[in-house]
N, C-alpha and C. Protein backbone atom coordinates (compact mmCIF):
# COMPACT_ATOMS: atom_id res chain seq x y z
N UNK A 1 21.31 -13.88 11.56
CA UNK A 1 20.41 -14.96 11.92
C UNK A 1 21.24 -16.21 12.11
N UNK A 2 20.97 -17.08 12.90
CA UNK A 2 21.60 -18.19 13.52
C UNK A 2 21.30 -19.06 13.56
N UNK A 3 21.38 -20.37 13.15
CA UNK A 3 20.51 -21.83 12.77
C UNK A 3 21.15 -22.51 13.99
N UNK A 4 20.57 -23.53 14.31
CA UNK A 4 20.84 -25.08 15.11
C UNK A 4 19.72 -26.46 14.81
N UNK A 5 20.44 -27.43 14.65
CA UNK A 5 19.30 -27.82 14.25
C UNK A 5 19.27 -28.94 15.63
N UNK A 6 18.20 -29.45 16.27
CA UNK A 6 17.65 -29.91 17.32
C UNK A 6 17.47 -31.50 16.58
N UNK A 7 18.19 -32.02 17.57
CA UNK A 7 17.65 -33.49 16.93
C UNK A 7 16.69 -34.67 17.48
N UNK A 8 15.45 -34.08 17.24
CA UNK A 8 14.45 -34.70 18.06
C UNK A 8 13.29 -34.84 16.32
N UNK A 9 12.84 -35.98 16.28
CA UNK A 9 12.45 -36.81 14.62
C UNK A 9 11.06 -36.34 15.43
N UNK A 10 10.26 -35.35 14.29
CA UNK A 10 8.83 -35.05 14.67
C UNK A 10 8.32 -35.38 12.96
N UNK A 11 7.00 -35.89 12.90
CA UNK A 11 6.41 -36.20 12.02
C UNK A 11 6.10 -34.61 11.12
N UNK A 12 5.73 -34.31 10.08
CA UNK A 12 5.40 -33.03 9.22
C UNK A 12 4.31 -32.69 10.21
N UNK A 13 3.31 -33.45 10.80
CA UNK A 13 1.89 -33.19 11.10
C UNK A 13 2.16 -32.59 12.59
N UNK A 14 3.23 -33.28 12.92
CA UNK A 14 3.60 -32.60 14.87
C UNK A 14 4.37 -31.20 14.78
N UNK A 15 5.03 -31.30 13.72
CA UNK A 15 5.74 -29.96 13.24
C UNK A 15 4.59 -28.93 13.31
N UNK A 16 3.62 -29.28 12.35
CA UNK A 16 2.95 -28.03 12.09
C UNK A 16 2.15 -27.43 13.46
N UNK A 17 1.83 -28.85 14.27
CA UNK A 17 0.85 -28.30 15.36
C UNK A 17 1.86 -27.77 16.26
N UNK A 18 3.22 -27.96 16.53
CA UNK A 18 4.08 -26.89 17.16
C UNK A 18 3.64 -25.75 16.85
N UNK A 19 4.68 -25.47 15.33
CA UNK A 19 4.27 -24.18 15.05
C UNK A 19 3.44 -23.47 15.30
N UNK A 20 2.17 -24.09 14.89
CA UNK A 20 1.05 -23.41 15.43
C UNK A 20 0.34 -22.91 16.70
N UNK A 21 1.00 -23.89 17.71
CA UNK A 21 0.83 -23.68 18.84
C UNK A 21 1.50 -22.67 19.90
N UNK A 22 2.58 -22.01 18.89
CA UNK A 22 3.68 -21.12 19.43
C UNK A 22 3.01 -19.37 20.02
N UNK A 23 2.95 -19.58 20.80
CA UNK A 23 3.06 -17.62 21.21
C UNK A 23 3.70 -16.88 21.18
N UNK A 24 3.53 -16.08 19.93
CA UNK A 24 4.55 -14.89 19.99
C UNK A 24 4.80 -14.00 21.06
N UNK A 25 6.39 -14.21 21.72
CA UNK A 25 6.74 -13.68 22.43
C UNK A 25 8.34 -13.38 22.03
N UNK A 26 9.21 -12.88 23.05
CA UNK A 26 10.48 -12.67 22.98
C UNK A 26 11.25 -13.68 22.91
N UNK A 27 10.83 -14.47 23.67
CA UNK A 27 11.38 -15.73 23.57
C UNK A 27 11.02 -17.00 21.88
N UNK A 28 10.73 -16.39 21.16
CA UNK A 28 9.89 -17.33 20.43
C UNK A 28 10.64 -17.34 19.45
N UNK A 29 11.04 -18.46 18.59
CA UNK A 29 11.94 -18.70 17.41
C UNK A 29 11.27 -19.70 17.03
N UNK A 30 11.17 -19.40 15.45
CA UNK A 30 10.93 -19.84 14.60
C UNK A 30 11.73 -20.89 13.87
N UNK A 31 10.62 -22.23 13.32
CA UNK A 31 11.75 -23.46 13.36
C UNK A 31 11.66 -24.01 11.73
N UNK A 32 12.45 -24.03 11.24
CA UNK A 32 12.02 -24.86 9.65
C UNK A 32 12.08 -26.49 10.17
N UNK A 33 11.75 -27.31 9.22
CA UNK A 33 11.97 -28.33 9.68
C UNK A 33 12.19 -29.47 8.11
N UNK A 34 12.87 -29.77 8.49
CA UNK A 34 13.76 -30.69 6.83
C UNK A 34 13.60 -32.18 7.43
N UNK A 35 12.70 -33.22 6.85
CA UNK A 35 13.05 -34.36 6.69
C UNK A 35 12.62 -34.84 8.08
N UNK A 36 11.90 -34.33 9.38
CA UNK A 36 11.87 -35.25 10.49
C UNK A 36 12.79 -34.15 11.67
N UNK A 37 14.05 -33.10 11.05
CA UNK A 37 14.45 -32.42 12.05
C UNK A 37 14.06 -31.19 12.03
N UNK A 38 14.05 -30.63 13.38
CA UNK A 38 13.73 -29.24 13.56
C UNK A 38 15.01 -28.34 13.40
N UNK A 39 15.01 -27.39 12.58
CA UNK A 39 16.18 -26.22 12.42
C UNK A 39 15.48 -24.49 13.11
N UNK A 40 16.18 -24.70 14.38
CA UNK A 40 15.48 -23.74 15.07
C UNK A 40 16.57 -22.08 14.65
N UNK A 41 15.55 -20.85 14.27
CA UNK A 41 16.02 -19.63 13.58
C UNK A 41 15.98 -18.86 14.28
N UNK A 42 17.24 -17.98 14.83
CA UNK A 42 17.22 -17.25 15.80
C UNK A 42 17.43 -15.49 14.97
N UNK A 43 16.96 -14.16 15.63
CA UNK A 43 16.84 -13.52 15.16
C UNK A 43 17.99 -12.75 14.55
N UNK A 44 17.84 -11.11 13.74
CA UNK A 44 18.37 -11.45 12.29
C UNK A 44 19.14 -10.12 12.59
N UNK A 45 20.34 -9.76 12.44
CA UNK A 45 21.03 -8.26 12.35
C UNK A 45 19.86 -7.07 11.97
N UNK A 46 20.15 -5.98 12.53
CA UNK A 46 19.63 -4.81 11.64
C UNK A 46 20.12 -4.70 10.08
N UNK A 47 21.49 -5.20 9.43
CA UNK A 47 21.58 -4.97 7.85
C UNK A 47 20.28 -5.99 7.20
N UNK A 48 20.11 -7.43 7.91
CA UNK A 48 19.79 -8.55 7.54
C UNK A 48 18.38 -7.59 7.46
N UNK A 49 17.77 -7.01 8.55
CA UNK A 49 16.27 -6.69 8.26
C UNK A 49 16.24 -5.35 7.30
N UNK A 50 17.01 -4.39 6.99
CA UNK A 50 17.34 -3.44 6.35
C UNK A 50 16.88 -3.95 4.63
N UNK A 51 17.73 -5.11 4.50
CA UNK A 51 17.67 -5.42 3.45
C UNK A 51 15.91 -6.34 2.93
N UNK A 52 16.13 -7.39 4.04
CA UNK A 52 14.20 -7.80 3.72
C UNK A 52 13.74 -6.67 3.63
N UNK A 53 13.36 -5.75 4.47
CA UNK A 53 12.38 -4.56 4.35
C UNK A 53 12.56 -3.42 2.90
N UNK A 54 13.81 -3.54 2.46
CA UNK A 54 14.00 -2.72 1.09
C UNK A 54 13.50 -3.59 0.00
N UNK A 55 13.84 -4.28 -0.17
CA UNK A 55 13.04 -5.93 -0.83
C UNK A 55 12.12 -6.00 -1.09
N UNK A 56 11.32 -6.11 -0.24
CA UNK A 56 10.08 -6.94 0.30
C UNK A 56 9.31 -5.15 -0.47
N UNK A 57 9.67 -3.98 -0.13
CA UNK A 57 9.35 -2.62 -0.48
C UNK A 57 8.77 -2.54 -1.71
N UNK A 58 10.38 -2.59 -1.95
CA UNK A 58 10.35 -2.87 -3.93
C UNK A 58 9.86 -3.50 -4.70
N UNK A 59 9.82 -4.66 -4.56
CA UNK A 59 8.81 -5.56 -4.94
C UNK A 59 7.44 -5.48 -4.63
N UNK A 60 6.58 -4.73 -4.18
CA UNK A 60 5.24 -4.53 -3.42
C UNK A 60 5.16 -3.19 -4.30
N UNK A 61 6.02 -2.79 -4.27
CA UNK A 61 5.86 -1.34 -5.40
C UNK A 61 5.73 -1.45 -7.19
N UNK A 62 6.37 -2.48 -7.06
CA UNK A 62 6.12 -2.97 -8.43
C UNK A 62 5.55 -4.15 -9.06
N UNK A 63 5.06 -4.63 -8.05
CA UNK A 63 3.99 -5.47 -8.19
C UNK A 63 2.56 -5.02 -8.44
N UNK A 64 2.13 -3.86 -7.65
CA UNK A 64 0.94 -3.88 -7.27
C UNK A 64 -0.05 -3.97 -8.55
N UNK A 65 -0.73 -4.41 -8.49
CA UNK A 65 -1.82 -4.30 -9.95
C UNK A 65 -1.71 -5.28 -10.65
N UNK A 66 -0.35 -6.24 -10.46
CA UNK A 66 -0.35 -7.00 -11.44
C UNK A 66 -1.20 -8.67 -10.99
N UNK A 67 -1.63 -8.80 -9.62
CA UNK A 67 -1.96 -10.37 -9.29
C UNK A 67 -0.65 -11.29 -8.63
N UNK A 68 0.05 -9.99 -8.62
CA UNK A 68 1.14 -11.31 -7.92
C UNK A 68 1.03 -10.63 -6.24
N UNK A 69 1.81 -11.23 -5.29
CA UNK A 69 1.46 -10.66 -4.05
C UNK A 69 2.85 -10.72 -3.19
N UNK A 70 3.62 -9.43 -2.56
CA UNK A 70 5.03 -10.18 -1.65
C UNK A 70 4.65 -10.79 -0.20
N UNK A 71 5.54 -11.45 0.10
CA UNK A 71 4.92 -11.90 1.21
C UNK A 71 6.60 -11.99 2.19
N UNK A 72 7.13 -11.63 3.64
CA UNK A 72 8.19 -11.38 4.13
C UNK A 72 8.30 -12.70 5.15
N UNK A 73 9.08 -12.94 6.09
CA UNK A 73 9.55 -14.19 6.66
C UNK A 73 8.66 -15.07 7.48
N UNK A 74 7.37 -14.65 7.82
CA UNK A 74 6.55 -15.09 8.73
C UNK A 74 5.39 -16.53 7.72
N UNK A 75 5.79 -16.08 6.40
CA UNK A 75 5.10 -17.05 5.55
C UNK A 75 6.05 -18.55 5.46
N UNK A 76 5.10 -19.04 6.37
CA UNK A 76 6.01 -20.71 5.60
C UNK A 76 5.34 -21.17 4.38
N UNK A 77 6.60 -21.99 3.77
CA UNK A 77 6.38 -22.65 2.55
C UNK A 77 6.50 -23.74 2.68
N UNK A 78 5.43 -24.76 2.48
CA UNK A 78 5.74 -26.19 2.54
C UNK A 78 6.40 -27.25 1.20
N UNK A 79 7.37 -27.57 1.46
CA UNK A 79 7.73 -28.59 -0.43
C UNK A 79 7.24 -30.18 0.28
N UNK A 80 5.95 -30.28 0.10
CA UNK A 80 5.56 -31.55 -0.07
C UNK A 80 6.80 -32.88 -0.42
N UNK A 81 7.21 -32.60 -1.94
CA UNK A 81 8.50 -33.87 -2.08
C UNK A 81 9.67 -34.03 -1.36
N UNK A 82 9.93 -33.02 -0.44
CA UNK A 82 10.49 -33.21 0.50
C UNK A 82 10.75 -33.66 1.77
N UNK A 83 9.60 -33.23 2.12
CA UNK A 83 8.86 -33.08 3.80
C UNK A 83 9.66 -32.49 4.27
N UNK A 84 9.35 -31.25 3.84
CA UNK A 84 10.10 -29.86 4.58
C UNK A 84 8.90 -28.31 4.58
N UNK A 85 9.95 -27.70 5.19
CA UNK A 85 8.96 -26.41 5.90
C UNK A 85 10.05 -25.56 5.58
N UNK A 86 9.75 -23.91 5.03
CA UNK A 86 11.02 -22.79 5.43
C UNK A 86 10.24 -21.74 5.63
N UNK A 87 10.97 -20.71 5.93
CA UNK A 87 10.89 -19.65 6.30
C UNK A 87 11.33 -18.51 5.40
N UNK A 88 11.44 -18.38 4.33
CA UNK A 88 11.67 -17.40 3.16
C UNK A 88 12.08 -15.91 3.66
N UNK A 89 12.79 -15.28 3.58
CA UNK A 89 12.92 -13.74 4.11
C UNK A 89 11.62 -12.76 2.96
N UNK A 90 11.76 -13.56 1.84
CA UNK A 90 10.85 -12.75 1.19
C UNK A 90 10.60 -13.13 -0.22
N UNK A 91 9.75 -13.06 -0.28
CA UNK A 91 8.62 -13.99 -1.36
C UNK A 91 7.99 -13.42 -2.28
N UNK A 92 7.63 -14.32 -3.41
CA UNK A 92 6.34 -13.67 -4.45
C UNK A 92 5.55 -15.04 -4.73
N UNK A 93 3.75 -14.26 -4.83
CA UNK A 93 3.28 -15.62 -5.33
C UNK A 93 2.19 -15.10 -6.11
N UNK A 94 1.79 -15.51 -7.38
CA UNK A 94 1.38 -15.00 -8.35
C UNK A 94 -0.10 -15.76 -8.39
N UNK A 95 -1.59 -15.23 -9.29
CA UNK A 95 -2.35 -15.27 -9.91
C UNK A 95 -2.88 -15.99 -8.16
N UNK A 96 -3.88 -17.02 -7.78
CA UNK A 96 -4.07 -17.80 -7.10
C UNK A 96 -3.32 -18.50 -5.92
N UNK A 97 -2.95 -17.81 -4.68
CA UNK A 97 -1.89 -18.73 -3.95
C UNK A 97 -3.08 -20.31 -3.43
N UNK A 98 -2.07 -20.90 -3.30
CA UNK A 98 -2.63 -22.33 -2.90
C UNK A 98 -1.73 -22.91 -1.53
N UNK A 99 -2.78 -23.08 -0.74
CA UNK A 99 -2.14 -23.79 0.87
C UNK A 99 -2.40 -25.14 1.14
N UNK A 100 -1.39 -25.32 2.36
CA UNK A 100 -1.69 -26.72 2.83
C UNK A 100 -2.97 -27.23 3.06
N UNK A 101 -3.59 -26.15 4.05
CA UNK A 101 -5.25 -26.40 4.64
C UNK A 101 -6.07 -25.39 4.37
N UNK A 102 -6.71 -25.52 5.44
CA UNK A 102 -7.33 -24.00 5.56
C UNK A 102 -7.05 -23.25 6.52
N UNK A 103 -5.84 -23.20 7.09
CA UNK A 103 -5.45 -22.59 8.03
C UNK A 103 -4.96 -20.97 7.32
N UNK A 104 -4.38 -21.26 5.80
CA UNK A 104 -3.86 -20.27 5.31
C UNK A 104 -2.50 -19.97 5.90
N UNK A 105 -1.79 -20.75 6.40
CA UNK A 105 -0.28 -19.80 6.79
C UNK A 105 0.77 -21.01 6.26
N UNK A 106 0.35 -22.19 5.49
CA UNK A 106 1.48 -22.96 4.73
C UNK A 106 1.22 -22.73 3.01
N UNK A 107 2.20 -22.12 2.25
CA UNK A 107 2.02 -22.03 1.04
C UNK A 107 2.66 -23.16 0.55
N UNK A 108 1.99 -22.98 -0.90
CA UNK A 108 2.73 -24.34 -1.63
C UNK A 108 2.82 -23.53 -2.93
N UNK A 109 2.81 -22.26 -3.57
CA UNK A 109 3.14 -21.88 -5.07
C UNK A 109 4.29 -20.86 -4.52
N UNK A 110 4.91 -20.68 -4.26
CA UNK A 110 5.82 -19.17 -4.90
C UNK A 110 6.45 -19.29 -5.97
N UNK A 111 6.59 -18.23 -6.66
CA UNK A 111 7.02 -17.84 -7.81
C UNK A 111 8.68 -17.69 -7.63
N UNK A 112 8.73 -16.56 -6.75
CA UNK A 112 10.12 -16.03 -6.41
C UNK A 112 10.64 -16.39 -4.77
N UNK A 113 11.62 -16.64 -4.56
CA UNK A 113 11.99 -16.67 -3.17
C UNK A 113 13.50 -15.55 -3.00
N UNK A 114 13.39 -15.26 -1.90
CA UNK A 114 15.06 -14.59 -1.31
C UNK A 114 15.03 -14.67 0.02
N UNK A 115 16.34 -14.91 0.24
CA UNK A 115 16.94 -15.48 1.47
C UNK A 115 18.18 -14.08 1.59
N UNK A 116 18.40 -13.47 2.68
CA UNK A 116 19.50 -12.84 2.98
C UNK A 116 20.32 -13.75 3.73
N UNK A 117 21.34 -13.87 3.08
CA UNK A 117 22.96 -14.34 3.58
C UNK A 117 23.24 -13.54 5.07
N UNK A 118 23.55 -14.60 6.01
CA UNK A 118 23.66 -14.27 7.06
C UNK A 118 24.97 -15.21 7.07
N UNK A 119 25.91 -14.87 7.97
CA UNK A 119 27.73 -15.67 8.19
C UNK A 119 26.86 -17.24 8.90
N UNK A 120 26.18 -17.64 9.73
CA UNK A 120 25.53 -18.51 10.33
C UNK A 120 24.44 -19.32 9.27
N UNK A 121 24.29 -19.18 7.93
CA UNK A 121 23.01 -19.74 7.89
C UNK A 121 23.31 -19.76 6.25
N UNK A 122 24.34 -19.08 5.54
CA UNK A 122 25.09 -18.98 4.63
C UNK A 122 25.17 -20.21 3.52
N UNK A 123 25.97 -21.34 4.36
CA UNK A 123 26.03 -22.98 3.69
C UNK A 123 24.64 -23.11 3.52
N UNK A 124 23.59 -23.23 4.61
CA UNK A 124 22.12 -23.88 4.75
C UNK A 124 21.71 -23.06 3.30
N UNK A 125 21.41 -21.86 2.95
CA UNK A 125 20.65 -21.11 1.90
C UNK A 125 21.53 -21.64 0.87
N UNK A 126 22.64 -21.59 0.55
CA UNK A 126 23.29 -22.17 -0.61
C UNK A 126 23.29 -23.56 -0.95
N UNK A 127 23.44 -24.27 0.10
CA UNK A 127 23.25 -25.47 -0.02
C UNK A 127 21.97 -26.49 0.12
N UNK A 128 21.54 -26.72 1.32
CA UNK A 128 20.04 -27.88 1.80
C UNK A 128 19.23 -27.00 1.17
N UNK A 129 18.90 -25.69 1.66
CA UNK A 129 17.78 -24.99 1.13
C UNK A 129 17.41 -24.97 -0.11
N UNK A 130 18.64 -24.43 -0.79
CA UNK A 130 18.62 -24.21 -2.73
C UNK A 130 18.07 -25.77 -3.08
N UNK A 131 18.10 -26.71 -2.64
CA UNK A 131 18.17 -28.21 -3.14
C UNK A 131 16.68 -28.35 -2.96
N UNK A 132 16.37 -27.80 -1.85
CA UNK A 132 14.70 -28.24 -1.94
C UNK A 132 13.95 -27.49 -2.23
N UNK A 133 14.23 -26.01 -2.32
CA UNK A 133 13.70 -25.16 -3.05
C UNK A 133 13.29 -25.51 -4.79
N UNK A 134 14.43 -25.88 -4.97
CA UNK A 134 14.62 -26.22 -6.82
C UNK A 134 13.57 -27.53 -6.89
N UNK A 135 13.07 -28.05 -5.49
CA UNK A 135 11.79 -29.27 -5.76
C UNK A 135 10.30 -28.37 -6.46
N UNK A 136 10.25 -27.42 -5.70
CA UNK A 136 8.75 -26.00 -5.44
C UNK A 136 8.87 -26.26 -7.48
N UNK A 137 7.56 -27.18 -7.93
CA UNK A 137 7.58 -26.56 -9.77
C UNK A 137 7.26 -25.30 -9.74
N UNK A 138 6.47 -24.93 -8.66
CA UNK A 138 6.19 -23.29 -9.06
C UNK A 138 7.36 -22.48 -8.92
N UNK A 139 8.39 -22.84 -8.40
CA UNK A 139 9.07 -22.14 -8.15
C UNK A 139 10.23 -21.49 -9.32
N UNK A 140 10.19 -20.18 -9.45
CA UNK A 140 10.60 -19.76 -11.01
C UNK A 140 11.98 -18.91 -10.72
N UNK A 141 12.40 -17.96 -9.40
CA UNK A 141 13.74 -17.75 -9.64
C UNK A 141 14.15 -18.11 -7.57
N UNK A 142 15.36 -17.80 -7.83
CA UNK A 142 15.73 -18.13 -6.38
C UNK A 142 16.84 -16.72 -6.37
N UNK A 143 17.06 -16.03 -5.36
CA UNK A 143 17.75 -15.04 -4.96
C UNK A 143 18.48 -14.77 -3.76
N UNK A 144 19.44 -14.47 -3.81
CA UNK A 144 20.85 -14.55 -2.37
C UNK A 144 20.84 -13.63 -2.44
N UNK A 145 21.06 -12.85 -1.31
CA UNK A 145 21.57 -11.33 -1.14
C UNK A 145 22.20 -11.24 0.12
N UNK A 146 23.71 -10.98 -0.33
CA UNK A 146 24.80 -11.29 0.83
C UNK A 146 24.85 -9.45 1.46
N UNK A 147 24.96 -9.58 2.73
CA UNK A 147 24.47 -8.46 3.77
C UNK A 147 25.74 -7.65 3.95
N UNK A 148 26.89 -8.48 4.00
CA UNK A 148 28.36 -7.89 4.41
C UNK A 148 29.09 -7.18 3.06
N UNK A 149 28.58 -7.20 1.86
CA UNK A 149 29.44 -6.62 0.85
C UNK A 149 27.69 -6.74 0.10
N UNK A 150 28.13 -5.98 -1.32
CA UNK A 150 27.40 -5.88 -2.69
C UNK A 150 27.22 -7.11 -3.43
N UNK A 151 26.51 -7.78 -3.36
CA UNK A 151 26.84 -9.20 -4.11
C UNK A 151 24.84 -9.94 -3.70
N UNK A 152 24.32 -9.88 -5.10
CA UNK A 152 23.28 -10.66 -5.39
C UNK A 152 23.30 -11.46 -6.41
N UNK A 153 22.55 -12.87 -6.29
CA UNK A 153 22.83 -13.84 -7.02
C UNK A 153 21.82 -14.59 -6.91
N UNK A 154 21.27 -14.93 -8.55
CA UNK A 154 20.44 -15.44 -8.99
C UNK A 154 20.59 -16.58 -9.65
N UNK A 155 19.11 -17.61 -9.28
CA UNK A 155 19.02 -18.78 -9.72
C UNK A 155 17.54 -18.36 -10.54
N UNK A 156 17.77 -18.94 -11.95
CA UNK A 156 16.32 -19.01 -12.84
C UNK A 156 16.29 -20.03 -13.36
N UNK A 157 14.86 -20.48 -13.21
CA UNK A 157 14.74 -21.74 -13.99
C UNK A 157 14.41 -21.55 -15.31
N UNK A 158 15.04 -22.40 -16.05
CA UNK A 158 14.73 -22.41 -17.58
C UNK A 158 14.63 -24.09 -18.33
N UNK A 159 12.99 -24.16 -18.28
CA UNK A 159 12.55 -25.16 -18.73
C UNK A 159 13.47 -26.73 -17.43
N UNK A 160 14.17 -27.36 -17.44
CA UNK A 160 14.21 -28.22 -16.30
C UNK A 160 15.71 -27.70 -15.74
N UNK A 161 16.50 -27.31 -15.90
CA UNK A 161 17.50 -26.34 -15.70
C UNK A 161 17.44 -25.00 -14.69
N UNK A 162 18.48 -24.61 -14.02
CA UNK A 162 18.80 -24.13 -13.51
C UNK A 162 20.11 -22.82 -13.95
N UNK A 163 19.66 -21.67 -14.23
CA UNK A 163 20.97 -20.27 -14.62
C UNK A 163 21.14 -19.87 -13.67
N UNK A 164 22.66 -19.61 -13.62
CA UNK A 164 22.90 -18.54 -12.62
C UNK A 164 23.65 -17.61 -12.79
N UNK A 165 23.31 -16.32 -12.33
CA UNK A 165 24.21 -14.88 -12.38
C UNK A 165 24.34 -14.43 -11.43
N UNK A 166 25.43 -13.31 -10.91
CA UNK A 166 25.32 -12.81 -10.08
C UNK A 166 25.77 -11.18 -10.30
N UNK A 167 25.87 -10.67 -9.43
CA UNK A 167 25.87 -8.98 -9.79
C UNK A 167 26.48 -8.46 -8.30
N UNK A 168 27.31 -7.91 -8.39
CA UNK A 168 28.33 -7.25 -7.57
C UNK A 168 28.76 -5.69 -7.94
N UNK A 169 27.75 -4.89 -8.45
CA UNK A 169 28.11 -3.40 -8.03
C UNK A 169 26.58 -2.62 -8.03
N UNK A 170 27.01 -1.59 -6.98
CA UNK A 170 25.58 -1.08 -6.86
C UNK A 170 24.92 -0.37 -7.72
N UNK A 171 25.37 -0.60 -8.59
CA UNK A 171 24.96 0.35 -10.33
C UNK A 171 24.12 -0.72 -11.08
N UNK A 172 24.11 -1.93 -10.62
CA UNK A 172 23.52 -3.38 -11.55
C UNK A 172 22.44 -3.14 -11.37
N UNK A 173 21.54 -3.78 -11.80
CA UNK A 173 19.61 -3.57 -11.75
C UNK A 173 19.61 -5.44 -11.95
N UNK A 174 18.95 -5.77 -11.21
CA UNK A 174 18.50 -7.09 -11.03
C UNK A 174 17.05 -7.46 -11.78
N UNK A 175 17.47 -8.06 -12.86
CA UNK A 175 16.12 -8.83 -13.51
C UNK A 175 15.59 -9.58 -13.06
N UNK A 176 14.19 -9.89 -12.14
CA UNK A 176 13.58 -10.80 -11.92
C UNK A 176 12.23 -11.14 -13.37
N UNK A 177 13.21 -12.11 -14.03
CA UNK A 177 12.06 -12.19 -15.03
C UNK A 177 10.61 -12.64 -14.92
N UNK A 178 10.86 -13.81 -14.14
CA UNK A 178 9.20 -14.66 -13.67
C UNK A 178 8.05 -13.64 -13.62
N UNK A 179 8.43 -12.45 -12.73
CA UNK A 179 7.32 -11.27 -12.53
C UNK A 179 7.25 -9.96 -13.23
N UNK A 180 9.03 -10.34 -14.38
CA UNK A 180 9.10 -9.45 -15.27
C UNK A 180 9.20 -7.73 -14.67
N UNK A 181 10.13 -7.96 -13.64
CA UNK A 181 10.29 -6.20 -12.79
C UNK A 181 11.95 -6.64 -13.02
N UNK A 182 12.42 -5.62 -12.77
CA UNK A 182 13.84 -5.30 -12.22
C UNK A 182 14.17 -4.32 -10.85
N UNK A 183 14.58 -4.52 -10.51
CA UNK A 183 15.54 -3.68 -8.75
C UNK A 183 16.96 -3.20 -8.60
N UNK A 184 17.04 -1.90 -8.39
CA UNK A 184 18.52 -1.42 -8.57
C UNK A 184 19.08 -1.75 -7.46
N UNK A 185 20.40 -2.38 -7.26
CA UNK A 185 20.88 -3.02 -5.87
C UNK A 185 20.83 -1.52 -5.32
N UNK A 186 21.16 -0.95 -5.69
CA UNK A 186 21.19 0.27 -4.99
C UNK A 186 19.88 0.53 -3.81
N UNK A 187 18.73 0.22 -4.66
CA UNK A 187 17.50 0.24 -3.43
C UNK A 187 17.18 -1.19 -2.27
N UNK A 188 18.17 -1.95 -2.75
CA UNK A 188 18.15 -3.12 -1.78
C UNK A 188 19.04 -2.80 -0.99
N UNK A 189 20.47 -2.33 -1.44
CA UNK A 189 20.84 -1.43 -0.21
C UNK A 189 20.83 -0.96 0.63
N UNK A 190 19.93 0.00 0.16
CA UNK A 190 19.59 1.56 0.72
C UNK A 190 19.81 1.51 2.00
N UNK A 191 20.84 2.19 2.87
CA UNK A 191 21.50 2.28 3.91
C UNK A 191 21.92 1.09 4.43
N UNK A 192 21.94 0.09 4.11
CA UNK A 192 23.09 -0.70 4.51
C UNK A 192 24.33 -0.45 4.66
N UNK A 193 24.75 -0.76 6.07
CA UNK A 193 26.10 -0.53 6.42
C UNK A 193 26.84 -1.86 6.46
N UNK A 194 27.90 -1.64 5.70
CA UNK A 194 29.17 -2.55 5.34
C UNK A 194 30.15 -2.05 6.36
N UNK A 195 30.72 -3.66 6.26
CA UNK A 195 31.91 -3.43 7.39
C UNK A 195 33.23 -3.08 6.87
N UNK A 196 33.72 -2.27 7.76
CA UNK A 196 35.33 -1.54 7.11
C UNK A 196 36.16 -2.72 6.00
């Protein structure tokens, strides 16, 4: 996946009626928008979707029953203290979700977020993103999952703080505590191809 960001200052409110106004087609990319600029998202490797779709799986498998719900890249999340918009690869949002309007397609609770590491978009998820993410109070862990090697890495909040771990062999099992499941990298994997 491939970022640019367009430098043309649109209000949160012109943002959204873009978005909204967009027809899905081939041509159509999806835009976050931080602060007044548009960051236009271009589409994503087969490992990059390999991995949302094992994800997004697992989590839906071990969720079910409990009130929480996954949700994959088409859900925007709005952080109000920001005046920003993203695009999440894949999500959790627990008991009651709560939106911008009534349109239903801007959230404002997730619980969990993950972003797959793409070589293009890499700095943005580690860096601008993680920063306004860590604004979301609902927001309870944050998750990287790098596409080119074994390597997931977690952010949990604990009380106003921020932990982090990470896990680099496919034998690790990933604790997501907030929803209280775990995931063997191995099934986030699952056929991902690494480069020589």
């Amino acid at each position: 996946m491939t970022i640019s960001a367009v430098q043309t200052y649109l209000s949160p409110e012109e943002y959204i009626t873009l978005e909204r106004k967009a027809i899905p087609t081939y041509d159509t990319v999806r835009s976050e928008y931080v602060n007044g600029a548009i960051i236009t998202m271009s589409g994503a490797s087969f490992s990059h979707n390999l991995i949302t779709n094992n994800f997004s799986s697992e989590l839906h498998t071990r969720l079910k029953g409990t009130g929480c719900a996954v949700f994959t890249n088409d859900m925007r999340i709005s952080i109000p203290t920001t005046n920003s918009y993203f695009y999440p690869d894949v999500g959790v949002v627990c008991d009651e979700p709560r939106f911008e309007d009534d349109v239903f397609d801007t959230l404002l609770n997730p619980i969990v977020l993950v972003e797959v590491l793409s070589p293009s978009t890499e700095a943005y998820d580690r860096g601008e993103k993680l920063s306004h993410y860590q604004q979301l109070e609902s927001l309870k862990e944050y998750i990287l999952v790098s596409q080119d090697r074994v390597s997931v890495e977690r952010y949990l909040r604990k009380q106003d703080e921020w932990g982090y771990t990470s896990f680099r062999e496919l034998d690790d099992i990933l604790p997501i505590a907030s929803i209280q499941c775990e995931i063997p990298l191995q099934e986030i994997y699952e056929r991902v191809p690494f480069p020589e």
